[in-house]
PDB file of N, CA and C in Angstrom:
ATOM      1  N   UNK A   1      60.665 -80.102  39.505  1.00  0.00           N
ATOM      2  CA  UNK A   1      59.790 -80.398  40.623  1.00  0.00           C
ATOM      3  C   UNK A   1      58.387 -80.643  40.091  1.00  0.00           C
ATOM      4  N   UNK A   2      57.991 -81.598  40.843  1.00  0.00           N
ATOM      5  CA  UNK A   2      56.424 -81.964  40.401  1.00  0.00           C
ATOM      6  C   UNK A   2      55.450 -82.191  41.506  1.00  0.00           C
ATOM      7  N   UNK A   3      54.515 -81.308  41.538  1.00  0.00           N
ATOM      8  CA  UNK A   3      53.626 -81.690  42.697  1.00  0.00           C
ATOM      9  C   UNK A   3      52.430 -82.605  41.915  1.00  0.00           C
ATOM     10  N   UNK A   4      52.213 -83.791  42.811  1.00  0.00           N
ATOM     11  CA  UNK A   4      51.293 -84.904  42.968  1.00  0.00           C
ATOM     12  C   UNK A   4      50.453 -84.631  43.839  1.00  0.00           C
ATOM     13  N   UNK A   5      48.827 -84.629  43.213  1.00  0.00           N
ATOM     14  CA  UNK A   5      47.848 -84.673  44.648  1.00  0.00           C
ATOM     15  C   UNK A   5      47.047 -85.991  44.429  1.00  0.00           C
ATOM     16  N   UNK A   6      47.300 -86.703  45.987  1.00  0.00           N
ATOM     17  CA  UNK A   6      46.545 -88.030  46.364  1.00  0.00           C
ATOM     18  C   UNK A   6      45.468 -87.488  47.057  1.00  0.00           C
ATOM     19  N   UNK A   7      44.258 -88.354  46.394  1.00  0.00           N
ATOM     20  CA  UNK A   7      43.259 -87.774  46.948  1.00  0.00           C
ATOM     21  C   UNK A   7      42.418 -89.376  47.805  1.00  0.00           C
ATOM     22  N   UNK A   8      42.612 -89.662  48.968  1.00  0.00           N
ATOM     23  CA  UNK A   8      42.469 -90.649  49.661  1.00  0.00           C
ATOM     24  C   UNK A   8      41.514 -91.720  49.239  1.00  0.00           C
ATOM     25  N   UNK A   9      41.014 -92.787  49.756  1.00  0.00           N
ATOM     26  CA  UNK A   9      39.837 -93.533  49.809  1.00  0.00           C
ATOM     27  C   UNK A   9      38.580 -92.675  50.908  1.00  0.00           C
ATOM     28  N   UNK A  10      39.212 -92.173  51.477  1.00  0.00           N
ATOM     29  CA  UNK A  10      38.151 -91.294  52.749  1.00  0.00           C
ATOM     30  C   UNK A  10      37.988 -89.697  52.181  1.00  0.00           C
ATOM     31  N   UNK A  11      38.918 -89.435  50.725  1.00  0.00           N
ATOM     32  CA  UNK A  11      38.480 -88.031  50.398  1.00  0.00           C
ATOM     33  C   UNK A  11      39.243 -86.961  50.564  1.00  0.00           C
ATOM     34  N   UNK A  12      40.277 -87.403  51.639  1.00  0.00           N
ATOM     35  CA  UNK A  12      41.358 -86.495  51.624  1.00  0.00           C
ATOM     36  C   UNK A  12      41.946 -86.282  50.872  1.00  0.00           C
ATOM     37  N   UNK A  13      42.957 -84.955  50.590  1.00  0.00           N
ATOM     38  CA  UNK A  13      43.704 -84.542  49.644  1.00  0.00           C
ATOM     39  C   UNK A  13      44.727 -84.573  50.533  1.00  0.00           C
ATOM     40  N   UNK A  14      46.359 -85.225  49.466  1.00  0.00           N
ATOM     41  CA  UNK A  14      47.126 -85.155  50.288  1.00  0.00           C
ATOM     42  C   UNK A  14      48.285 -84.690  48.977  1.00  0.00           C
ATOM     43  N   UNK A  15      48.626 -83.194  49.271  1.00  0.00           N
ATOM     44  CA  UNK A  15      49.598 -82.970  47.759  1.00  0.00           C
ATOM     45  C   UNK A  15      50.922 -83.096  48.031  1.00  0.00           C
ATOM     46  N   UNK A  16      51.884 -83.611  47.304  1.00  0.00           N
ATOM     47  CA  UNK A  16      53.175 -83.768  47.438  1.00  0.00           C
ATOM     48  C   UNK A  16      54.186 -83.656  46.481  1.00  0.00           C
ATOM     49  N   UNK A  17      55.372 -83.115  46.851  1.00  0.00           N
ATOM     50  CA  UNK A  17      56.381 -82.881  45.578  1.00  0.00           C
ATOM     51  C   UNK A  17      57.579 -83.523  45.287  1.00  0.00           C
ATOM     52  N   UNK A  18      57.598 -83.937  44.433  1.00  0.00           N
ATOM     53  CA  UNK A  18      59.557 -84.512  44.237  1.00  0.00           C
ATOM     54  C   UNK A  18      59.937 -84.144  43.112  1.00  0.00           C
ATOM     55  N   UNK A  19      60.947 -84.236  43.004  1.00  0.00           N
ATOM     56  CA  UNK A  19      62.007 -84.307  41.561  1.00  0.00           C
ATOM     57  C   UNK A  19      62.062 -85.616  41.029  1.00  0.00           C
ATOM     58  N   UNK A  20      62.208 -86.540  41.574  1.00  0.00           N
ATOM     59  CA  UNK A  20      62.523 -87.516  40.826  1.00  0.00           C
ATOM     60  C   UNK A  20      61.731 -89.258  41.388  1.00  0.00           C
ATOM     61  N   UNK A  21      61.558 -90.441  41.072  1.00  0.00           N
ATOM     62  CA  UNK A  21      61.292 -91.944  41.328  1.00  0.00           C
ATOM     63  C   UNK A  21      59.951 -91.897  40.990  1.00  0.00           C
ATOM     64  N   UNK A  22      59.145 -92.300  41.584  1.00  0.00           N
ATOM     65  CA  UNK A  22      57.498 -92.834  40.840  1.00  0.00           C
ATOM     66  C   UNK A  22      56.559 -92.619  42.133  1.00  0.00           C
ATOM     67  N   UNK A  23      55.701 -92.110  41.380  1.00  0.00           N
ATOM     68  CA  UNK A  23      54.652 -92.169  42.564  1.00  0.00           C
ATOM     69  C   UNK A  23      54.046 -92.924  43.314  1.00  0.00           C
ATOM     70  N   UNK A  24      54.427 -93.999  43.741  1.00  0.00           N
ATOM     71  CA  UNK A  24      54.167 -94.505  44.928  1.00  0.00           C
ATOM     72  C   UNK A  24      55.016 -94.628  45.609  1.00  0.00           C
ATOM     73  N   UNK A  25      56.210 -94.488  45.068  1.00  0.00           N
ATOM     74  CA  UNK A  25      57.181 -93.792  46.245  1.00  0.00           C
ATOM     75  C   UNK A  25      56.979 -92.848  46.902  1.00  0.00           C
ATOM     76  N   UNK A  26      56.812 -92.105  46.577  1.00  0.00           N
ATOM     77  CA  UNK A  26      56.566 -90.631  46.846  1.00  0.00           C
ATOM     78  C   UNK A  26      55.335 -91.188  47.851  1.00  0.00           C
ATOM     79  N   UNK A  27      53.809 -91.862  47.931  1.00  0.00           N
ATOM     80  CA  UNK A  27      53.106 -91.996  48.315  1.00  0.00           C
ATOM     81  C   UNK A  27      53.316 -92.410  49.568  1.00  0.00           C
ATOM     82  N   UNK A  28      54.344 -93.920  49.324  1.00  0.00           N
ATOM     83  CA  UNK A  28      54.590 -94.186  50.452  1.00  0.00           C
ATOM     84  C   UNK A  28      55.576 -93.962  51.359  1.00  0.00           C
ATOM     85  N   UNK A  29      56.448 -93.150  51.133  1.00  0.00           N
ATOM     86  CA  UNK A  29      57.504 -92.569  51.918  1.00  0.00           C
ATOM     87  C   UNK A  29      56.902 -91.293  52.549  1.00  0.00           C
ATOM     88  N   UNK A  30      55.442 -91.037  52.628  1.00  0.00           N
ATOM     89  CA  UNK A  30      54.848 -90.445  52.876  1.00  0.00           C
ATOM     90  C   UNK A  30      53.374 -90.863  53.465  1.00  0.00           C
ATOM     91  N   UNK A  31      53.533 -91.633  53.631  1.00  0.00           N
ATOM     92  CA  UNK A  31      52.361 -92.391  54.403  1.00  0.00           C
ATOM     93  C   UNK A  31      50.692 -91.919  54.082  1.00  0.00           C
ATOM     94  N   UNK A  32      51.011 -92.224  52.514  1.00  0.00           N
ATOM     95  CA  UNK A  32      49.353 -91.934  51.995  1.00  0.00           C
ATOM     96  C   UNK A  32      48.717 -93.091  51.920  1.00  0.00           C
ATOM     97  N   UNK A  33      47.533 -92.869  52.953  1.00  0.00           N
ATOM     98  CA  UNK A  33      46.385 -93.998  53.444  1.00  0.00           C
ATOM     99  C   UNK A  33      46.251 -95.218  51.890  1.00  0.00           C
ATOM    100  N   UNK A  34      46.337 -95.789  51.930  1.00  0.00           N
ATOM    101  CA  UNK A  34      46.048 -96.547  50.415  1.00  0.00           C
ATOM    102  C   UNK A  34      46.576 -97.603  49.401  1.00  0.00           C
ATOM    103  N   UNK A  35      48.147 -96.720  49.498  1.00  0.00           N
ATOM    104  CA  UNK A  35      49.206 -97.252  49.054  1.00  0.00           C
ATOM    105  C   UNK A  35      50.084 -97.773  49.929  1.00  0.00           C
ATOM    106  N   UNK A  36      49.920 -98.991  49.369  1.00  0.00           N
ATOM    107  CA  UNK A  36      50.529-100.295  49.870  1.00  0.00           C
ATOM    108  C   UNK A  36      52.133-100.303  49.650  1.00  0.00           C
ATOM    109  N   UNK A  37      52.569-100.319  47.705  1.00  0.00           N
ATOM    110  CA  UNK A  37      53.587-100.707  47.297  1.00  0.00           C
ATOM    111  C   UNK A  37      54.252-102.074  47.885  1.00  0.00           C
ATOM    112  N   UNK A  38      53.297-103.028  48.164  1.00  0.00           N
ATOM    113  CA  UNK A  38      54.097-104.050  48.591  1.00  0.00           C
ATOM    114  C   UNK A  38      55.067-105.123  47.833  1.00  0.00           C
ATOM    115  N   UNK A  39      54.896-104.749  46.580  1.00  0.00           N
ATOM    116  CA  UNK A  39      56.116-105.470  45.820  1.00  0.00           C
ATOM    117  C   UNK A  39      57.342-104.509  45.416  1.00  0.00           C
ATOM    118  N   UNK A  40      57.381-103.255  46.071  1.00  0.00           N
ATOM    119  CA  UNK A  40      58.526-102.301  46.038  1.00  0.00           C
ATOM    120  C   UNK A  40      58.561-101.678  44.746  1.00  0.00           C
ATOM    121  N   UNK A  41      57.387-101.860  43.769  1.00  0.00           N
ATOM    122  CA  UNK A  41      57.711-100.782  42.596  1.00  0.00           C
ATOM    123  C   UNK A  41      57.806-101.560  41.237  1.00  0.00           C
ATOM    124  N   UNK A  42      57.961-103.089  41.338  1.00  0.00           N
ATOM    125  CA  UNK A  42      58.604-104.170  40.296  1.00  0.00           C
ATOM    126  C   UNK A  42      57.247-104.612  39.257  1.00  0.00           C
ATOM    127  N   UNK A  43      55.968-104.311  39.704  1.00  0.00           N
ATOM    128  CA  UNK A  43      54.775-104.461  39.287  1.00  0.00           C
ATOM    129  C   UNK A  43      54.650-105.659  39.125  1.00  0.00           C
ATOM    130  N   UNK A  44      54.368-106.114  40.736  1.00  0.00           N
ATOM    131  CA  UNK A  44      53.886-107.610  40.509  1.00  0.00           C
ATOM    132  C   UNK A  44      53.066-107.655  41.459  1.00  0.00           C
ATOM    133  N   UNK A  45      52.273-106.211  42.032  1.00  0.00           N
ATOM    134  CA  UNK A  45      51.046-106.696  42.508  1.00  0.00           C
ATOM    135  C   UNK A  45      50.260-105.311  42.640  1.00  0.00           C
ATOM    136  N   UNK A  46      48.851-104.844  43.101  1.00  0.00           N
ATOM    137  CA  UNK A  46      47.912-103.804  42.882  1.00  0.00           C
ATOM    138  C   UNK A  46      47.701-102.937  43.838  1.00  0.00           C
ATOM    139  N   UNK A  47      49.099-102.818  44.969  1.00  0.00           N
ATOM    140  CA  UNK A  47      48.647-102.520  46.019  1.00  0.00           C
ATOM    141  C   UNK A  47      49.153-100.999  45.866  1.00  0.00           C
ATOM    142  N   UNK A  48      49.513-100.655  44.924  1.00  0.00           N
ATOM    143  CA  UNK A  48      49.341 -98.827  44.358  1.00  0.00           C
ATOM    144  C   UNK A  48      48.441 -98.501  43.722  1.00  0.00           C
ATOM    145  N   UNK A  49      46.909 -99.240  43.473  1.00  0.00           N
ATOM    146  CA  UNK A  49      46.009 -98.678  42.424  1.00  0.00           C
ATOM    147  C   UNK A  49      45.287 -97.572  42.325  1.00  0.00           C
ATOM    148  N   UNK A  50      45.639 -97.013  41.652  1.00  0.00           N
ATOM    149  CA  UNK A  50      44.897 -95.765  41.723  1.00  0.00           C
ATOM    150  C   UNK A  50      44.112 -95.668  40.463  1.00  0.00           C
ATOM    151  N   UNK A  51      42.983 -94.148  40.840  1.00  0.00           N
ATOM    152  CA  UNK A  51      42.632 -93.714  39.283  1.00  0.00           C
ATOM    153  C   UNK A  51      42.728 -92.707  38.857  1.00  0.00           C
ATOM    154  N   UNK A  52      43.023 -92.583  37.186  1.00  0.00           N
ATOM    155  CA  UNK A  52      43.525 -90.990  37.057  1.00  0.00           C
ATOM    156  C   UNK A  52      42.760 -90.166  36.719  1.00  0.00           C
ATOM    157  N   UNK A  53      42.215 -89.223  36.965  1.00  0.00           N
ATOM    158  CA  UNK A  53      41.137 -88.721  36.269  1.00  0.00           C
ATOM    159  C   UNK A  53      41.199 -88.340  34.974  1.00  0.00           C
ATOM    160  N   UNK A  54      39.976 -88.389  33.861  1.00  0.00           N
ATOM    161  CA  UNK A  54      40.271 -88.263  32.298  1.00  0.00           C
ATOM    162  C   UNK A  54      40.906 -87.188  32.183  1.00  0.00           C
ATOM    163  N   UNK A  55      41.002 -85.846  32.594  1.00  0.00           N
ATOM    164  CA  UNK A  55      41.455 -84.658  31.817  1.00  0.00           C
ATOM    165  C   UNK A  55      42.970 -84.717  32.898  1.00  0.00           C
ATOM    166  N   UNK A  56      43.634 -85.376  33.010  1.00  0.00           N
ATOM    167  CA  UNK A  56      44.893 -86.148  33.652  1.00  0.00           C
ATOM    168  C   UNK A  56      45.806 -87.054  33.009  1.00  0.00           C
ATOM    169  N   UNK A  57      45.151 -87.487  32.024  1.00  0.00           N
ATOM    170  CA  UNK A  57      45.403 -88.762  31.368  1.00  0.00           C
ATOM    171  C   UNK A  57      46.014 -88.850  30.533  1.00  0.00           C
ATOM    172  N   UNK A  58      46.541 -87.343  29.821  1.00  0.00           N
ATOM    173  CA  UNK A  58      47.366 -87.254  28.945  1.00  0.00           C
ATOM    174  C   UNK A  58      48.720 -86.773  29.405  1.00  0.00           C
ATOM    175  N   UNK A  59      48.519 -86.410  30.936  1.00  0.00           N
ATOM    176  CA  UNK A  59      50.463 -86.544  31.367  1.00  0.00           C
ATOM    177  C   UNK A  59      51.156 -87.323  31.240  1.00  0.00           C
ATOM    178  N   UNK A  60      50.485 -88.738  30.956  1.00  0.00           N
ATOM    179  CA  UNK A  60      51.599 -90.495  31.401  1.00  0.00           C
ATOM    180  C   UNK A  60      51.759 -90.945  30.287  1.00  0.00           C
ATOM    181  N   UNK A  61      52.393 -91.501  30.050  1.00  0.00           N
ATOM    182  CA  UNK A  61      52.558 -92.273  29.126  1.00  0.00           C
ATOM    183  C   UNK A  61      51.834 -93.597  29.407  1.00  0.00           C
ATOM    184  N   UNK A  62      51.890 -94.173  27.843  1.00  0.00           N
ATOM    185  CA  UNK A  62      50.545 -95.257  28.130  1.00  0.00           C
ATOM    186  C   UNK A  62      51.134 -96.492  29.111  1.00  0.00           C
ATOM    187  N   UNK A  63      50.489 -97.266  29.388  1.00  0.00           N
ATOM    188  CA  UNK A  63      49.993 -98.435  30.852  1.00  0.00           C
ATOM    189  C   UNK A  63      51.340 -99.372  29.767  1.00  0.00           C
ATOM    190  N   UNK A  64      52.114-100.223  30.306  1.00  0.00           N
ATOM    191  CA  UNK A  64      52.870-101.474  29.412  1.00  0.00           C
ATOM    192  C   UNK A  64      51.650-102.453  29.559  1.00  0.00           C
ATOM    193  N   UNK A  65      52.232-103.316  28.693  1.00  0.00           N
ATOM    194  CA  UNK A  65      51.269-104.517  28.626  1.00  0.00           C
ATOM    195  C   UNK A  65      51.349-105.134  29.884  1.00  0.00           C
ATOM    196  N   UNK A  66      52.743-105.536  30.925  1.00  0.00           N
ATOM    197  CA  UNK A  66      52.723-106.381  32.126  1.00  0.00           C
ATOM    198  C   UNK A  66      52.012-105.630  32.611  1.00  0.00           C
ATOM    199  N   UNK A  67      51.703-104.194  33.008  1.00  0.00           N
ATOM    200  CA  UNK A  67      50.803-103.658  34.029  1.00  0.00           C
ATOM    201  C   UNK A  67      49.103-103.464  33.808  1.00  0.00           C
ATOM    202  N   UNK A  68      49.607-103.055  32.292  1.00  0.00           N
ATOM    203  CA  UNK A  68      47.756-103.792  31.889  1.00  0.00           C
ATOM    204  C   UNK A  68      47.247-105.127  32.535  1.00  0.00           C
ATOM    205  N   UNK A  69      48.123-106.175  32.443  1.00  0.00           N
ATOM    206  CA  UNK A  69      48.162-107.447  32.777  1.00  0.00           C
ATOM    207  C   UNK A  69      47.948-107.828  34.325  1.00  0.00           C
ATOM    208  N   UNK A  70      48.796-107.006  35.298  1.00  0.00           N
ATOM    209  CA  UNK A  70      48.598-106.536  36.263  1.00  0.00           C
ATOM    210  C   UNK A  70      47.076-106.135  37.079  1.00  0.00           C
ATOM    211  N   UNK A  71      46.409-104.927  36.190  1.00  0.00           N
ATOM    212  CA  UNK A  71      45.323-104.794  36.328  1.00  0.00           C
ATOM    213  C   UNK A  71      44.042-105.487  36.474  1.00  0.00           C
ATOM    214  N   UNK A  72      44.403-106.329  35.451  1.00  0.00           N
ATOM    215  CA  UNK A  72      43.238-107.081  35.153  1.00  0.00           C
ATOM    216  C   UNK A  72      42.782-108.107  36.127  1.00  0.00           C
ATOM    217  N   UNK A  73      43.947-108.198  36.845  1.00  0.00           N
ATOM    218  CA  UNK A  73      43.650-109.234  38.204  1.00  0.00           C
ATOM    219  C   UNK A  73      42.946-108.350  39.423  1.00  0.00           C
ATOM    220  N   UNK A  74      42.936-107.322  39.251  1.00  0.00           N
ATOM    221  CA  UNK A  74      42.077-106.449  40.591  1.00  0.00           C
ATOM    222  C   UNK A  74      40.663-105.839  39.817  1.00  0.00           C
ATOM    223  N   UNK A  75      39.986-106.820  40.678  1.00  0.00           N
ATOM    224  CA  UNK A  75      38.169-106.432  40.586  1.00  0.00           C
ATOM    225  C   UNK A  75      37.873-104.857  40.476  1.00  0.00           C
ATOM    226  N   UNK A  76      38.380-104.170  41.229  1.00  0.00           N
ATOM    227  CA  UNK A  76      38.389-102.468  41.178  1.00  0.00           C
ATOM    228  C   UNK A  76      38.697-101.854  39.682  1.00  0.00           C
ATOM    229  N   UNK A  77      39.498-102.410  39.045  1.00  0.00           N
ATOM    230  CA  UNK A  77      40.328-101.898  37.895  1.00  0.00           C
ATOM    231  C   UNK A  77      38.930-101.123  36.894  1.00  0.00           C
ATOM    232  N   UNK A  78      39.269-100.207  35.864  1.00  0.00           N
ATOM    233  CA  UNK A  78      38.486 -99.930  35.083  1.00  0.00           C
ATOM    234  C   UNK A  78      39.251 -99.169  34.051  1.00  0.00           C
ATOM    235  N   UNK A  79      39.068 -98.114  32.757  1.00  0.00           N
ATOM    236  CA  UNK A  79      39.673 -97.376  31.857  1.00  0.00           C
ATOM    237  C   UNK A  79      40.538 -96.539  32.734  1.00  0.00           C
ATOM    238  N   UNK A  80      40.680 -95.938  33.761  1.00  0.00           N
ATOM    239  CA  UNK A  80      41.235 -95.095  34.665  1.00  0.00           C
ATOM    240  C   UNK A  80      42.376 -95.602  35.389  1.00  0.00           C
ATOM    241  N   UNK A  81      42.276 -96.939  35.652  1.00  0.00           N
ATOM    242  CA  UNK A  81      43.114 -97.346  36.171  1.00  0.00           C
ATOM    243  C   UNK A  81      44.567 -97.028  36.267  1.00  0.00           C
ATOM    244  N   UNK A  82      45.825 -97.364  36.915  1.00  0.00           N
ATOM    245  CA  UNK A  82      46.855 -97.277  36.474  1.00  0.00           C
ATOM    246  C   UNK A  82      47.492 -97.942  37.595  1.00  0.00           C
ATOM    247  N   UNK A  83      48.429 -98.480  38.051  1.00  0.00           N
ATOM    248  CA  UNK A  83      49.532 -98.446  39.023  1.00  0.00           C
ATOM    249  C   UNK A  83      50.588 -97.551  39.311  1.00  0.00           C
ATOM    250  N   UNK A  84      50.717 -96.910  40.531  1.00  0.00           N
ATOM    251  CA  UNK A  84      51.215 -95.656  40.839  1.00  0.00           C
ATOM    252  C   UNK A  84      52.938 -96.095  40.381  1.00  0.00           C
ATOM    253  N   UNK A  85      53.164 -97.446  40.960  1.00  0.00           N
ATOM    254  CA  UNK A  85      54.807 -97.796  40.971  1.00  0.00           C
ATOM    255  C   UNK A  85      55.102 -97.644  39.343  1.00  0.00           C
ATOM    256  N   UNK A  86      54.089 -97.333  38.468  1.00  0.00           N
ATOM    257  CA  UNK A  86      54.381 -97.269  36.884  1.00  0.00           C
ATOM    258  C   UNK A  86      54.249 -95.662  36.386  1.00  0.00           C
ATOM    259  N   UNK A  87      54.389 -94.879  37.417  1.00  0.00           N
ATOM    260  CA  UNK A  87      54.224 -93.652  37.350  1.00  0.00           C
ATOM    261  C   UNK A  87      55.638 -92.531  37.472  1.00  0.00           C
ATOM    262  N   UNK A  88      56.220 -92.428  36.752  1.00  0.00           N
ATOM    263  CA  UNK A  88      57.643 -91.377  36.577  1.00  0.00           C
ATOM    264  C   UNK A  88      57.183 -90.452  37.398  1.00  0.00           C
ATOM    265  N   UNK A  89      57.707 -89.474  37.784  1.00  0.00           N
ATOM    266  CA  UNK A  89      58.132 -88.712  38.284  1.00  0.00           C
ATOM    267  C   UNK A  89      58.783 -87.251  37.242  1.00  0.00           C
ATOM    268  N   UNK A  90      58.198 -86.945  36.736  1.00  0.00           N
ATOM    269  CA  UNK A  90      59.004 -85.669  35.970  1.00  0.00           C
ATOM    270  C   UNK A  90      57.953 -84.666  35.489  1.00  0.00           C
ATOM    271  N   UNK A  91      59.084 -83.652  35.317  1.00  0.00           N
ATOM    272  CA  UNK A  91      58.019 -82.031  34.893  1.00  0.00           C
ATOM    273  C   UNK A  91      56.499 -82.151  34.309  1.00  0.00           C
ATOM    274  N   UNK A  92      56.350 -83.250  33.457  1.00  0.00           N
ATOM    275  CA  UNK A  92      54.854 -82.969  32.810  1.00  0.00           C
ATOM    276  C   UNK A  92      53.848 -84.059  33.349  1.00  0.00           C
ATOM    277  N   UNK A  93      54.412 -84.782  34.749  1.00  0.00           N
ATOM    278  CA  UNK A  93      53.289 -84.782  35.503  1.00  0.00           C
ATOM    279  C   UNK A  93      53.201 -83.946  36.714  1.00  0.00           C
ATOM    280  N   UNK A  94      53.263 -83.225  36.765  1.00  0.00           N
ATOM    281  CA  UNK A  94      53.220 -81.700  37.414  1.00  0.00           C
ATOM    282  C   UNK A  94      51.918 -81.589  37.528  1.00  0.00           C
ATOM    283  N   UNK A  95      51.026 -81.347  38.360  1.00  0.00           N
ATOM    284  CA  UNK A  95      49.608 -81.001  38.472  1.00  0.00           C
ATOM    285  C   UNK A  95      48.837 -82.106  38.568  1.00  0.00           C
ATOM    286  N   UNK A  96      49.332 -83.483  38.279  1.00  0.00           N
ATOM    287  CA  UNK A  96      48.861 -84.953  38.789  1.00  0.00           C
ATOM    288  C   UNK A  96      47.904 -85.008  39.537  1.00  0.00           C
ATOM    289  N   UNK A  97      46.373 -85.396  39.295  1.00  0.00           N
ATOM    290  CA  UNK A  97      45.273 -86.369  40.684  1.00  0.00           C
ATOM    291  C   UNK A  97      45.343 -87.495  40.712  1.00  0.00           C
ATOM    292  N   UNK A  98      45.557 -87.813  41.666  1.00  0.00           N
ATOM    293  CA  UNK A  98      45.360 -89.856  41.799  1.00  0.00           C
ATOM    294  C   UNK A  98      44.668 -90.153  42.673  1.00  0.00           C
ATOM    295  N   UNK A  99      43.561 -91.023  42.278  1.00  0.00           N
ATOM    296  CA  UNK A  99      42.503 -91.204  43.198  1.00  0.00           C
ATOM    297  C   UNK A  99      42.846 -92.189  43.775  1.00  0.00           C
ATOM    298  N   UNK A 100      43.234 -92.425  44.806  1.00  0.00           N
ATOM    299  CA  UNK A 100      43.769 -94.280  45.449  1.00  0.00           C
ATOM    300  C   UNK A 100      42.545 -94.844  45.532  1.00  0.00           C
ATOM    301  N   UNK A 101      42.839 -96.119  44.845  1.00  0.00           N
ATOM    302  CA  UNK A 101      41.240 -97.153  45.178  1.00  0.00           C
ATOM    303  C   UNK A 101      41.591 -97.452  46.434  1.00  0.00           C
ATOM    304  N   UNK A 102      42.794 -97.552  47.065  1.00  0.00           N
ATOM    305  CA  UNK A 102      42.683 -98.835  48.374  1.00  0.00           C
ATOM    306  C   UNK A 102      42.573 -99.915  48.524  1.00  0.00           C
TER     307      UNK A 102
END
């Protein structure tokens, strides 16, 4: 089990837990203000962007190149960046912040 806390565009905290799929599943099967997921997870567009905070950053494994690639097309993007649909789901992201850009 892994609890994820989304922390809104308006500031809210919204924490949530699963066992298993990617966090923007989790986001949006849960109706966190922000996340879009409108290409279902396949990373072909920015509508999960979030940011991770630095002392966070060593739960994930690093960004692939398509989602780096990904990024670079949204004006918001910066070192923090990430796409949630590129985000596992397992024990050692446990304690997760994701800041949704929106």
């Amino acid at each position: 089990m892994a609890k994820i806390t989304f922390i809104t565009p308006t500031k809210d905290s919204i924490t949530l837990e699963a066992t298993s799929g990617t966090a923007m599943e989790l986001a949006v099967n849960n109706g966190v203000p922000g996340i879009g997921g409108d290409c279902g997870g396949v990373c072909s567009c920015a509508t999960c962007h979030v940011y991770v905070p630095t002392e966070h950053a060593a739960k994930l494994t690093a960004a692939s190149e398509i989602e780096k690639d990904m990024l670079e097309l949204d004006d918001n993007a910066n070192e923090r960046s990430r796409l949630c649909c590129q985000i596992d789901i397992n024990p050692e992201v446990d304690g997760l912040v994701l800041e949704v850009v929106g």
